[in-house]
C-alpha atoms as a PDB file:
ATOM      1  CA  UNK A   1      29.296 -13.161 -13.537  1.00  0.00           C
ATOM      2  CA  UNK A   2      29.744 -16.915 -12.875  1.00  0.00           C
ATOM      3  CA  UNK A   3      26.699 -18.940 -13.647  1.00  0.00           C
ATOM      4  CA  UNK A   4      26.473 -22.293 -12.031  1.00  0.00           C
ATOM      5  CA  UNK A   5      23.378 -25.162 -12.254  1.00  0.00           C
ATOM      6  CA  UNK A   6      24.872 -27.950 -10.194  1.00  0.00           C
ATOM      7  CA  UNK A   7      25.267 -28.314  -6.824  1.00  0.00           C
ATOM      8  CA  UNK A   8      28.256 -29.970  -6.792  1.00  0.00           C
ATOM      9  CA  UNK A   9      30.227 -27.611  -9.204  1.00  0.00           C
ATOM     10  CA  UNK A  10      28.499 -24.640  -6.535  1.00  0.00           C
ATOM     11  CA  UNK A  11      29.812 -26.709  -3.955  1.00  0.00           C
ATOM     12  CA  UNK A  12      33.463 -26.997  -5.423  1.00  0.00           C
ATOM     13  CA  UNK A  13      33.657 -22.935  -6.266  1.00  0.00           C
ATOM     14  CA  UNK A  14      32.365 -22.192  -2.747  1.00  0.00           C
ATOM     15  CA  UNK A  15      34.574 -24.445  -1.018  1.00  0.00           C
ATOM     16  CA  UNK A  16      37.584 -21.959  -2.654  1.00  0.00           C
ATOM     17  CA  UNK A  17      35.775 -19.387  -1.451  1.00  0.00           C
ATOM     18  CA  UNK A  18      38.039 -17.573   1.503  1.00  0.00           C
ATOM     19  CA  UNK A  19      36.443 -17.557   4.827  1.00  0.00           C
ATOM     20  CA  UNK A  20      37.548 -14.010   5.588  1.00  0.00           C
ATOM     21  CA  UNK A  21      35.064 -12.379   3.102  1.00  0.00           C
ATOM     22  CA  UNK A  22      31.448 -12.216   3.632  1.00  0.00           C
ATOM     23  CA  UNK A  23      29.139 -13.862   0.945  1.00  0.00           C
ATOM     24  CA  UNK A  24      25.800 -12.171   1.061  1.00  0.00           C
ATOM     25  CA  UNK A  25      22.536 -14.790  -0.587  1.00  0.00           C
ATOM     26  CA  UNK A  26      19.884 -13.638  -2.343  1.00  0.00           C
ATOM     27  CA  UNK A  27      17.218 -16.302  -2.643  1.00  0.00           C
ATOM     28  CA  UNK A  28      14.456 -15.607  -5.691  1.00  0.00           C
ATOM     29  CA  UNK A  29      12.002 -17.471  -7.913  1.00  0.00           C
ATOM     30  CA  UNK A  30      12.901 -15.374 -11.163  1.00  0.00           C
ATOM     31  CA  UNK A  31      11.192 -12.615 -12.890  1.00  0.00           C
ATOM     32  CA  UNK A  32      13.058 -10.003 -11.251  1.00  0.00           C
ATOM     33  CA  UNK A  33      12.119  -6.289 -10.650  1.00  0.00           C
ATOM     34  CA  UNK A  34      13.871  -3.155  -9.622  1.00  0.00           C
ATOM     35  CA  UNK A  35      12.932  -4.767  -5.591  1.00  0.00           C
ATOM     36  CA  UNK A  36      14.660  -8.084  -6.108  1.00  0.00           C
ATOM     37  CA  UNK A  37      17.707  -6.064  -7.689  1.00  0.00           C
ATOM     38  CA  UNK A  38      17.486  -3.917  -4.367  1.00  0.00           C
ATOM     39  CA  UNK A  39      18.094  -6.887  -2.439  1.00  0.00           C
ATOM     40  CA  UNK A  40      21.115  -7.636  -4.629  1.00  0.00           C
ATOM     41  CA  UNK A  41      22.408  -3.651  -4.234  1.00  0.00           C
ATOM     42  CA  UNK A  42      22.057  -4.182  -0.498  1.00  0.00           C
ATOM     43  CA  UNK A  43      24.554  -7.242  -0.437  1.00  0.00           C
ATOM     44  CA  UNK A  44      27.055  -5.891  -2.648  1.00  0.00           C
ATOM     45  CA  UNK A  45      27.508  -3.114  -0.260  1.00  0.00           C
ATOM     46  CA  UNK A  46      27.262  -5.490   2.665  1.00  0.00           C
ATOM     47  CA  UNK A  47      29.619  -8.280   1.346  1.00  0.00           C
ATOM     48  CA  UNK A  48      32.652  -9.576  -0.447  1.00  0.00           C
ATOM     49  CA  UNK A  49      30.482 -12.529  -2.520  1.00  0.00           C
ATOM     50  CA  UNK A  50      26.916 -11.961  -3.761  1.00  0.00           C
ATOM     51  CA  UNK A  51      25.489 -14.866  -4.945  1.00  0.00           C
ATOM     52  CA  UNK A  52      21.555 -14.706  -6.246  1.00  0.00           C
ATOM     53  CA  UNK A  53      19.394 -18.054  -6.258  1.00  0.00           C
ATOM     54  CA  UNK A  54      16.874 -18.438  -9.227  1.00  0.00           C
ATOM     55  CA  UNK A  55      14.946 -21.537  -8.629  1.00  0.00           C
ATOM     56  CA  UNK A  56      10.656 -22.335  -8.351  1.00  0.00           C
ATOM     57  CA  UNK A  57      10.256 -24.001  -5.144  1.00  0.00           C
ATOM     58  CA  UNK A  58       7.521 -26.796  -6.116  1.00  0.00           C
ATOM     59  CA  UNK A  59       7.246 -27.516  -2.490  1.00  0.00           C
ATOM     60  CA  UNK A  60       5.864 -23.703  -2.041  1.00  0.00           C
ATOM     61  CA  UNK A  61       2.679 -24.014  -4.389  1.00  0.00           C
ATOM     62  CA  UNK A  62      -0.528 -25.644  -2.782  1.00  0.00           C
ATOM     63  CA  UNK A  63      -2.205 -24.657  -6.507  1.00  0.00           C
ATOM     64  CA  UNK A  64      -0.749 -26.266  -9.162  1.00  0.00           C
ATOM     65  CA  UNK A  65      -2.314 -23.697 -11.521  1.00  0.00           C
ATOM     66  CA  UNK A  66      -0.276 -21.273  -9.694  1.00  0.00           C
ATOM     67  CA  UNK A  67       3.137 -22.859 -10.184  1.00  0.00           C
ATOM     68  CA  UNK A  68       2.108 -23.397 -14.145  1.00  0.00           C
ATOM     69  CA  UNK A  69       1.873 -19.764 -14.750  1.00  0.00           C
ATOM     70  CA  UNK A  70       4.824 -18.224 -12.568  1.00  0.00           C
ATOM     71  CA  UNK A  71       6.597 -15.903 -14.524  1.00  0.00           C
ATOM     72  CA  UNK A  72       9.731 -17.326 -16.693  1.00  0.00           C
ATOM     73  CA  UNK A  73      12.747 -14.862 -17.770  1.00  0.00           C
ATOM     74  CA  UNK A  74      15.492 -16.556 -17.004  1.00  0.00           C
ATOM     75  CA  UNK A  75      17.734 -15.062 -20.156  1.00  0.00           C
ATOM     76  CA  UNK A  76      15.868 -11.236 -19.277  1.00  0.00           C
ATOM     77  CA  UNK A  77      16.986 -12.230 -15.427  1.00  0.00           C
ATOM     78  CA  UNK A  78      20.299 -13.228 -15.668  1.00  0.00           C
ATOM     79  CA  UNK A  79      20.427  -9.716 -18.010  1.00  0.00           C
ATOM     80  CA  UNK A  80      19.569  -7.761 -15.343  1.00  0.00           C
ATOM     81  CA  UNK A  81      21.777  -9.443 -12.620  1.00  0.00           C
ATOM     82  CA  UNK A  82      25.062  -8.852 -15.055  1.00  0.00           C
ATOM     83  CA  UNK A  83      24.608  -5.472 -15.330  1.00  0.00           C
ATOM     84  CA  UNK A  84      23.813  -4.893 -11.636  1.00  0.00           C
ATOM     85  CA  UNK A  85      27.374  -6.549 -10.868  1.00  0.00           C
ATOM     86  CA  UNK A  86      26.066  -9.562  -9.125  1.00  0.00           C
ATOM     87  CA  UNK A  87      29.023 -12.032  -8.338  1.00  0.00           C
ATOM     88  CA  UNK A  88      27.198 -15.805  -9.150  1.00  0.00           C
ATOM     89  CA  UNK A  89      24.071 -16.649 -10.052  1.00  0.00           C
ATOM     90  CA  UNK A  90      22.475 -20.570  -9.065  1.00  0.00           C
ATOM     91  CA  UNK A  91      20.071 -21.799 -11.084  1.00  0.00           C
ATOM     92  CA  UNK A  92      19.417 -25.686 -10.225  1.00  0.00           C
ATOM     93  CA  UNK A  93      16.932 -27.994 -11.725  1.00  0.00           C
ATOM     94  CA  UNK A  94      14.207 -29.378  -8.940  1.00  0.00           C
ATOM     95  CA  UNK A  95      16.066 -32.758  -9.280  1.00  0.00           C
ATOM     96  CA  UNK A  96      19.849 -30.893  -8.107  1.00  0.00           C
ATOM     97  CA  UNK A  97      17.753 -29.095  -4.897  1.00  0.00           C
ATOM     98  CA  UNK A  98      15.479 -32.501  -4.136  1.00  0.00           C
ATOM     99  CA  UNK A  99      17.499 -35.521  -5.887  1.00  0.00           C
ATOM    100  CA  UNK A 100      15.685 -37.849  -3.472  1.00  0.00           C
ATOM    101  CA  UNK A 101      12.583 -36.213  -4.599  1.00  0.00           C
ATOM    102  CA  UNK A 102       9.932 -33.557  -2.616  1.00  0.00           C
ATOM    103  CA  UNK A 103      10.766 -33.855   1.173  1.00  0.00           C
ATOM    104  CA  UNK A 104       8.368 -34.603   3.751  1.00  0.00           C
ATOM    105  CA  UNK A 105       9.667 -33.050   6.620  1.00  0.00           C
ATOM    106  CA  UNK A 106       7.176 -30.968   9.008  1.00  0.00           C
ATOM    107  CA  UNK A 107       8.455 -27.805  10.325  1.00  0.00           C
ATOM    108  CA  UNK A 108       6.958 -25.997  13.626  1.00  0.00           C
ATOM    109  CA  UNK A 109       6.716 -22.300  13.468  1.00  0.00           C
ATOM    110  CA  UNK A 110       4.332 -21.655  15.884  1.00  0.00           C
ATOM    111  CA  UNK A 111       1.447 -19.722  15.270  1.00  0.00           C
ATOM    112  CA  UNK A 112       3.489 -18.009  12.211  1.00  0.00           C
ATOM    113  CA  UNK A 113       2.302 -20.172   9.724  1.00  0.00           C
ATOM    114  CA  UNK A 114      -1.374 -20.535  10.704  1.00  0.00           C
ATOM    115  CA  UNK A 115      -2.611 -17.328  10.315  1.00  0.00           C
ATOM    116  CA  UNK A 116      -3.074 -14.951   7.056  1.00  0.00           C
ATOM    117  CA  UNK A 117      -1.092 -17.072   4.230  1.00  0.00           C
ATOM    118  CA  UNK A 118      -0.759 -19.883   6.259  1.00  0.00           C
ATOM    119  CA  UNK A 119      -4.379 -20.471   6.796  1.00  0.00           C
ATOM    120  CA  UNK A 120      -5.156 -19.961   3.083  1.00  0.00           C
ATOM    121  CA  UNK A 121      -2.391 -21.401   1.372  1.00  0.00           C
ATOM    122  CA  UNK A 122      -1.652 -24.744   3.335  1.00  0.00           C
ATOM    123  CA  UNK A 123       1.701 -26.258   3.298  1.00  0.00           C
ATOM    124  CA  UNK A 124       2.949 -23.006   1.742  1.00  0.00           C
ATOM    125  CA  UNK A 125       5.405 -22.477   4.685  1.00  0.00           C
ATOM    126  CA  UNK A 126       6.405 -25.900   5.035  1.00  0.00           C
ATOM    127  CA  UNK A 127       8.099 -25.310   1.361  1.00  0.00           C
ATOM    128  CA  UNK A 128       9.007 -22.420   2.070  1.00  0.00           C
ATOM    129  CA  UNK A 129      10.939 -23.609   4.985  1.00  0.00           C
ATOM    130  CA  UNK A 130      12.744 -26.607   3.199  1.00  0.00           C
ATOM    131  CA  UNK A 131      13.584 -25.018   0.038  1.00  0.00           C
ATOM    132  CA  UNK A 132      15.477 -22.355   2.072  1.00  0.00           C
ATOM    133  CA  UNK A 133      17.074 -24.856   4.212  1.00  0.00           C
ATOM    134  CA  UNK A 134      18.234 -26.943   1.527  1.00  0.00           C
ATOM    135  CA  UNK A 135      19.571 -23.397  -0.348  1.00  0.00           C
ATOM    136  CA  UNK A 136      21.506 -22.566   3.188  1.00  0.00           C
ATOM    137  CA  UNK A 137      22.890 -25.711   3.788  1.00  0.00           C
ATOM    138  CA  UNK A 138      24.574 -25.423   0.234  1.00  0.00           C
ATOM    139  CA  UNK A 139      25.936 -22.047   0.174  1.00  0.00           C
ATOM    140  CA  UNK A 140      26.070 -21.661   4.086  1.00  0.00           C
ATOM    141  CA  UNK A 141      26.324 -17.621   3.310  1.00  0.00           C
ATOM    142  CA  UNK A 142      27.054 -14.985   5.921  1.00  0.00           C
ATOM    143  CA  UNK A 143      24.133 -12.629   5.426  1.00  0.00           C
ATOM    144  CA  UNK A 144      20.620 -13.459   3.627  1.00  0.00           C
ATOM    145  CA  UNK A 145      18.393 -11.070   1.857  1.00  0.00           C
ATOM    146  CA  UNK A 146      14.789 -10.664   1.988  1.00  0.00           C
ATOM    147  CA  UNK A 147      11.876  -8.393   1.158  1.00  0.00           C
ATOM    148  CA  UNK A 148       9.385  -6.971   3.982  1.00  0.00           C
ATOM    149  CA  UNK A 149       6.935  -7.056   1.205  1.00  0.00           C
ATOM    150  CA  UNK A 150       6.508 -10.740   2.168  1.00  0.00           C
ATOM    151  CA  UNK A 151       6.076  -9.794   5.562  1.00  0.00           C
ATOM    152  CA  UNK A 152       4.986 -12.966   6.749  1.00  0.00           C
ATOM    153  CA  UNK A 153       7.473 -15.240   4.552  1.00  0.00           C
ATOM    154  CA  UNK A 154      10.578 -12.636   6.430  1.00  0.00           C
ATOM    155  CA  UNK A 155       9.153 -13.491  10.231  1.00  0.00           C
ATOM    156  CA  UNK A 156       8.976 -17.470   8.930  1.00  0.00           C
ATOM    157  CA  UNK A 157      12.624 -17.146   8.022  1.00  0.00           C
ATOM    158  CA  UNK A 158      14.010 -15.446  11.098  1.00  0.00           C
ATOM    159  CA  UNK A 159      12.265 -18.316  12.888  1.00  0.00           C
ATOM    160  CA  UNK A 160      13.986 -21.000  10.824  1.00  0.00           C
ATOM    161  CA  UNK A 161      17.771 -19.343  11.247  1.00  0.00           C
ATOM    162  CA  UNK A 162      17.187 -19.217  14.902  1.00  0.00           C
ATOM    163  CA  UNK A 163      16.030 -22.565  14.990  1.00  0.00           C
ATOM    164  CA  UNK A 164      18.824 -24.189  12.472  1.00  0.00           C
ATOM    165  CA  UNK A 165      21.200 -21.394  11.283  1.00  0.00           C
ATOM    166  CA  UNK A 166      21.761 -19.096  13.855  1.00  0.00           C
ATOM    167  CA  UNK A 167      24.964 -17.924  12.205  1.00  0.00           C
ATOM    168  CA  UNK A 168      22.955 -16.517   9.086  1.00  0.00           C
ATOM    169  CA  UNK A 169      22.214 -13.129   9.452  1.00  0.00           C
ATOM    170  CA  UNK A 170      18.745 -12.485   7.823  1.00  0.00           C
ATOM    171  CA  UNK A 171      19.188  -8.711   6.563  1.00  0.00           C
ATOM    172  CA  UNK A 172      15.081  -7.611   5.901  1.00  0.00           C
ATOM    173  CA  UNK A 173      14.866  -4.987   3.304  1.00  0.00           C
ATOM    174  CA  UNK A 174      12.276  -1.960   2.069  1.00  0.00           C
ATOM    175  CA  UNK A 175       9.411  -2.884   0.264  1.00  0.00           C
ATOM    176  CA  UNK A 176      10.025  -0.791  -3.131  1.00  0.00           C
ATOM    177  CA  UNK A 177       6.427   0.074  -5.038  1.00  0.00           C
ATOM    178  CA  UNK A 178       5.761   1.680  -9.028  1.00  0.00           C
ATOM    179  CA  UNK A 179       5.104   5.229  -9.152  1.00  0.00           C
ATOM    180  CA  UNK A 180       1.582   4.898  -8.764  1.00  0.00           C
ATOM    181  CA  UNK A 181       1.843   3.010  -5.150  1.00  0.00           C
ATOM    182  CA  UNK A 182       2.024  -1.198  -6.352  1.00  0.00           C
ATOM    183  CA  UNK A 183       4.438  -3.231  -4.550  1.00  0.00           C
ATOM    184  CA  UNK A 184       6.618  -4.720  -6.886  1.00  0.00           C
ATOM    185  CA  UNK A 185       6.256  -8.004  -7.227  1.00  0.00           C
ATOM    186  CA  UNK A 186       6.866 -10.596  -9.813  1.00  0.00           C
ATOM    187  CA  UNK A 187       3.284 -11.212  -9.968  1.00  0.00           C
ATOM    188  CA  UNK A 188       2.674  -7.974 -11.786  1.00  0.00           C
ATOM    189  CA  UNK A 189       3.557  -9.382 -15.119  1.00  0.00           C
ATOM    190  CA  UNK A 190       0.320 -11.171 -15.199  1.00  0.00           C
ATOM    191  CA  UNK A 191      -1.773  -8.760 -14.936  1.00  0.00           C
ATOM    192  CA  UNK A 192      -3.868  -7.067 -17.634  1.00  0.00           C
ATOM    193  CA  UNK A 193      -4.387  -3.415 -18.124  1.00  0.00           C
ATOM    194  CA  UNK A 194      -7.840  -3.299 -16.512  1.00  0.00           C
ATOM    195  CA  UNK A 195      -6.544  -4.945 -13.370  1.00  0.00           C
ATOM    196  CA  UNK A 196      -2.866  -3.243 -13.477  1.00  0.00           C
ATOM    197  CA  UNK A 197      -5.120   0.049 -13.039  1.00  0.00           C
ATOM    198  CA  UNK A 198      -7.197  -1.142 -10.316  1.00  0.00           C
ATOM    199  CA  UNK A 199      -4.442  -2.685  -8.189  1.00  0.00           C
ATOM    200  CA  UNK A 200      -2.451   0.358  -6.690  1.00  0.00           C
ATOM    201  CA  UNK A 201      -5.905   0.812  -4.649  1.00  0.00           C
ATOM    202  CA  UNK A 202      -4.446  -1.846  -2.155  1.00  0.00           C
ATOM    203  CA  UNK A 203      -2.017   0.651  -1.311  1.00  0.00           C
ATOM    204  CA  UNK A 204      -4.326   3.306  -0.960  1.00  0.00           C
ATOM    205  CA  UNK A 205      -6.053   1.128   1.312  1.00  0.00           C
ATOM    206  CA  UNK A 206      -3.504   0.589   3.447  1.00  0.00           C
ATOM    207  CA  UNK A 207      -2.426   4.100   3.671  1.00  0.00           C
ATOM    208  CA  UNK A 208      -5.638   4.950   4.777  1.00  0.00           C
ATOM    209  CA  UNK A 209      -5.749   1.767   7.233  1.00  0.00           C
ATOM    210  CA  UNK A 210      -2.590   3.566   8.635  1.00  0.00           C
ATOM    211  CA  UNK A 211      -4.451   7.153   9.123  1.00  0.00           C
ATOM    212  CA  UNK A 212      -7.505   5.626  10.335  1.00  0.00           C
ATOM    213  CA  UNK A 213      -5.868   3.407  13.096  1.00  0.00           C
ATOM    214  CA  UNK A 214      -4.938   6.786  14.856  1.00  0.00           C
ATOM    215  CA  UNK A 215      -8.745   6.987  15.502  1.00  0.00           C
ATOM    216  CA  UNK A 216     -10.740   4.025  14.981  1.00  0.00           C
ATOM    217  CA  UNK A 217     -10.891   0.883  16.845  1.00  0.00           C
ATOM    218  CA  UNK A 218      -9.063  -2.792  15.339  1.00  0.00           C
ATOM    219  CA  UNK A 219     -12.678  -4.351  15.067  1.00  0.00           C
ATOM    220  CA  UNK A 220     -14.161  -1.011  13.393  1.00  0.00           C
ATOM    221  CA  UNK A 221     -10.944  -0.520  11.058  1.00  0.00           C
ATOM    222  CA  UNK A 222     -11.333  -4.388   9.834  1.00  0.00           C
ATOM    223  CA  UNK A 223     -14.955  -3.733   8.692  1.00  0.00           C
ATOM    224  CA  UNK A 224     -14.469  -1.217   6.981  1.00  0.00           C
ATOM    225  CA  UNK A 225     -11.614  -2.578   4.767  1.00  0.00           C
ATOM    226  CA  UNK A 226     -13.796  -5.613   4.173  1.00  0.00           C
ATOM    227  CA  UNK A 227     -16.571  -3.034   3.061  1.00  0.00           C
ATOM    228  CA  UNK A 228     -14.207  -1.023   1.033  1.00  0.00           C
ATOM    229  CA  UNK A 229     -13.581  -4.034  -0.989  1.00  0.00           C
ATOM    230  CA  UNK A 230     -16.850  -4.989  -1.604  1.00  0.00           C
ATOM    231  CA  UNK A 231     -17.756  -2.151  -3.616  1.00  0.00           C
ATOM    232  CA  UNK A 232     -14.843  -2.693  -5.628  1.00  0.00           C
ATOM    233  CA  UNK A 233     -15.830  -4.629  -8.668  1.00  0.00           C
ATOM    234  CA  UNK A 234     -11.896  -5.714  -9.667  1.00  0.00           C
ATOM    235  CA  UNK A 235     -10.368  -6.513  -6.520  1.00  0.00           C
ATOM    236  CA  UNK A 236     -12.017  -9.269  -4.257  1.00  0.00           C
ATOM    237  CA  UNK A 237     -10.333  -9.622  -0.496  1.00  0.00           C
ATOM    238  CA  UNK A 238      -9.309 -12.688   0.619  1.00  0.00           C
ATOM    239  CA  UNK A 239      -8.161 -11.334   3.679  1.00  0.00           C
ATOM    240  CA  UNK A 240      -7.368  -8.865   5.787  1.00  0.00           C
ATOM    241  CA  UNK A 241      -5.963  -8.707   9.122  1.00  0.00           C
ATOM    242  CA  UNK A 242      -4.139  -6.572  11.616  1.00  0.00           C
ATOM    243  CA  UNK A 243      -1.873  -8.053  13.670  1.00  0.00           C
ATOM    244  CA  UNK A 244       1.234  -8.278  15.879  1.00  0.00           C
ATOM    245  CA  UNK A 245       4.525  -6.998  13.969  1.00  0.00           C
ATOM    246  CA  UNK A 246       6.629  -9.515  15.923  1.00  0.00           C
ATOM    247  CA  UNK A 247       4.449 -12.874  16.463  1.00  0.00           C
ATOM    248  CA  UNK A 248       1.650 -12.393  13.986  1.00  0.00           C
ATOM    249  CA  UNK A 249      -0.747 -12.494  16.584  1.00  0.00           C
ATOM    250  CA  UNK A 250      -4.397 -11.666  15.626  1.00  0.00           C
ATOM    251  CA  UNK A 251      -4.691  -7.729  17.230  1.00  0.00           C
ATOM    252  CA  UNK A 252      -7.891  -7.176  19.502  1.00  0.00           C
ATOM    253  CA  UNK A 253      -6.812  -3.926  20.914  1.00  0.00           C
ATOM    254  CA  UNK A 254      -4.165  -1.401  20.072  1.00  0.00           C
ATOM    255  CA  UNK A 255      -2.598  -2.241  23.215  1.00  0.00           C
ATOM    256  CA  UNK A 256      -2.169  -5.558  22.938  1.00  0.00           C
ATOM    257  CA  UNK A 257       1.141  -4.977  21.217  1.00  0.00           C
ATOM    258  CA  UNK A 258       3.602  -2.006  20.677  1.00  0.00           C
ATOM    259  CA  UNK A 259       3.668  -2.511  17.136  1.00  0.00           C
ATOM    260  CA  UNK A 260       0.799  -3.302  14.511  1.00  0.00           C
ATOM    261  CA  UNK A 261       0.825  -4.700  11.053  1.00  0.00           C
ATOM    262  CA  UNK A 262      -1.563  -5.309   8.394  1.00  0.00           C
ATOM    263  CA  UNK A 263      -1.536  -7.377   5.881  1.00  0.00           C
ATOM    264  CA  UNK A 264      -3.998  -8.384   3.090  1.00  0.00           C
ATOM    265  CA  UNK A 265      -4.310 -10.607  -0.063  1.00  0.00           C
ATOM    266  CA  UNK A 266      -6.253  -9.497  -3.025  1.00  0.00           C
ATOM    267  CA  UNK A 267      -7.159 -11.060  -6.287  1.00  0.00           C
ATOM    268  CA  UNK A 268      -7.255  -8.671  -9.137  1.00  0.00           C
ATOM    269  CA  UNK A 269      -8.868 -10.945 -11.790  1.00  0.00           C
ATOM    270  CA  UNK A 270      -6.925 -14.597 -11.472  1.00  0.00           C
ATOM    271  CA  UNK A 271      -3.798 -13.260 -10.333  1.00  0.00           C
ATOM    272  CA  UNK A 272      -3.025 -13.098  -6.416  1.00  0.00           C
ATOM    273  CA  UNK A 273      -1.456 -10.025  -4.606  1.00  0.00           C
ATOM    274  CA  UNK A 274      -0.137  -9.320  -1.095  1.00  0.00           C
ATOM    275  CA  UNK A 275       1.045  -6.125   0.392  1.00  0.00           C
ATOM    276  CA  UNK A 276       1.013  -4.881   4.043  1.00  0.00           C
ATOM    277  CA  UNK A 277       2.086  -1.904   6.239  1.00  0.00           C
ATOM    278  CA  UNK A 278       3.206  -1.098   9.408  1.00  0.00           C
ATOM    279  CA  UNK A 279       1.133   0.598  11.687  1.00  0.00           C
ATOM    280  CA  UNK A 280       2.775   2.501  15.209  1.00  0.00           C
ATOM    281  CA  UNK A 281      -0.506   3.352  17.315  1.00  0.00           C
ATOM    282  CA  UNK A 282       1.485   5.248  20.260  1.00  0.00           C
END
């Protein structure tokens, strides 16, 4: 497994790269789990040339607490990614993906980034959005890989390729979850053993969000996940919301769109979690 930190030396390999075979792109912030590894799975089977991204996107955190205590294993990650057989691994400094420092640019997504994260997190998106086009312009890769556990962060993307890099194929794959329901996430290093108990009930939430939408109303079905959480002394809702699984338009009605999702963020103790599901009303 080649391991490169310079964008210039990435450029040079890549550059040698033939233009016959397929290079799939995995973009992560570290701390990998058995879902980020899935991603990597899915482009070895899909592609000649896997390459994974490890970098923390400053640009991304509107809480500077937040970006302090993200999870650091780069020596565990890079571990992990040699025995699954990925191909290259990228792990630049902020100066090598920003050497004329943070960018400023304003991207226009619509209402995608207003609603759910983008309402709470400002700016969030915006990062998002450059650190990925910085990463594409670089390794301009055939296919790129992301979870549906971001939900949100995946419909961002697909806006961005269409709008700037229609010839990168953005490949969305399964959300994977613990034994006990969790999504995995990175996230779920931080958290204690009181809260790691509590937090598979977002799942079961959702699950029953999903078998209650069959009979109950959007309006009815948001109160009573808001409820549900208030009697919960460990997890505190920051939101909830069903919407459309294509636009991320708030839902009024069931028939407002073919295709529901719903999607919530939940602190259990200081540390953040998202998670969502797809609900299919007819």
């Amino acid at each position: 497994m080649k391991i490169i930190s310079s964008v210039y030396e990435l450029t040079v390999f890549l550059s040698k790269h033939s233009k016959t075979e397929a290079l799939g792109f995995i973009p992560t912030m570290g701390a990998l789990h058995k879902g980020h590894i899935s991603l990597v799975k899915k482009s070895l089977n899909q592609n000649e040339l896997s390459l994974c991204s490890i970098f923390v996107n400053p640009t991304q955190f509107n809480n500077k607490t937040d970006l302090k205590n993200y999870p650091n294993r780069l020596e565990e990650d890079l571990n992990l990614l040699e025995k699954t057989g990925c191909d290259m691994v990228f792990t630049p400094s902020v100066k090598e993906i920003y050497p004329n420092g943070l960018p400023t640019k304003v991207y226009d997504f619509g209402v995608l980034d207003k609603v759910m994260e983008g309402a709470v997190r400002p700016g969030h998106f915006n990062g998002l959005a450059m650190v990925v086009s910085r990463l594409f312009e670089i390794i301009q890769p055939q296919r790129a890989y992301f979870g549906e556990k971001d939900f949100q962060q995946l419909a961002i993307i697909r806006s961005l390729a269409a709008q700037k890099f229609k010839n990168i194929e953005i490949v969305p794959c399964s959300t994977l979850r613990e034994n006990d329901g969790l999504a995995m996430s990175s996230r779920n290093l931080l958290l204690n053993k009181r809260y790691r108990t509590a937090a598979p009930r977002i799942y079961e939430r959702l699950l029953a969000v999903q078998k209650r939408a069959k009979n109950t109303s959007v309006s009815e079905l948001r109160s009573w996940v808001i409820n549900s959480f208030k009697k919960d002394e460990d997890l505190i809702l920051e939101y909830f919301e069903i919407a459309d699984a294509r636009s991320l338009k708030k839902s009024a009605h069931w028939s407002d769109f073919p295709k529901h999702i719903a999607c919530l963020a939940v602190f259990a103790g200081t540390t953040r979690l998202i998670d969502n599901i797809l609900l299919e009303i007819n």
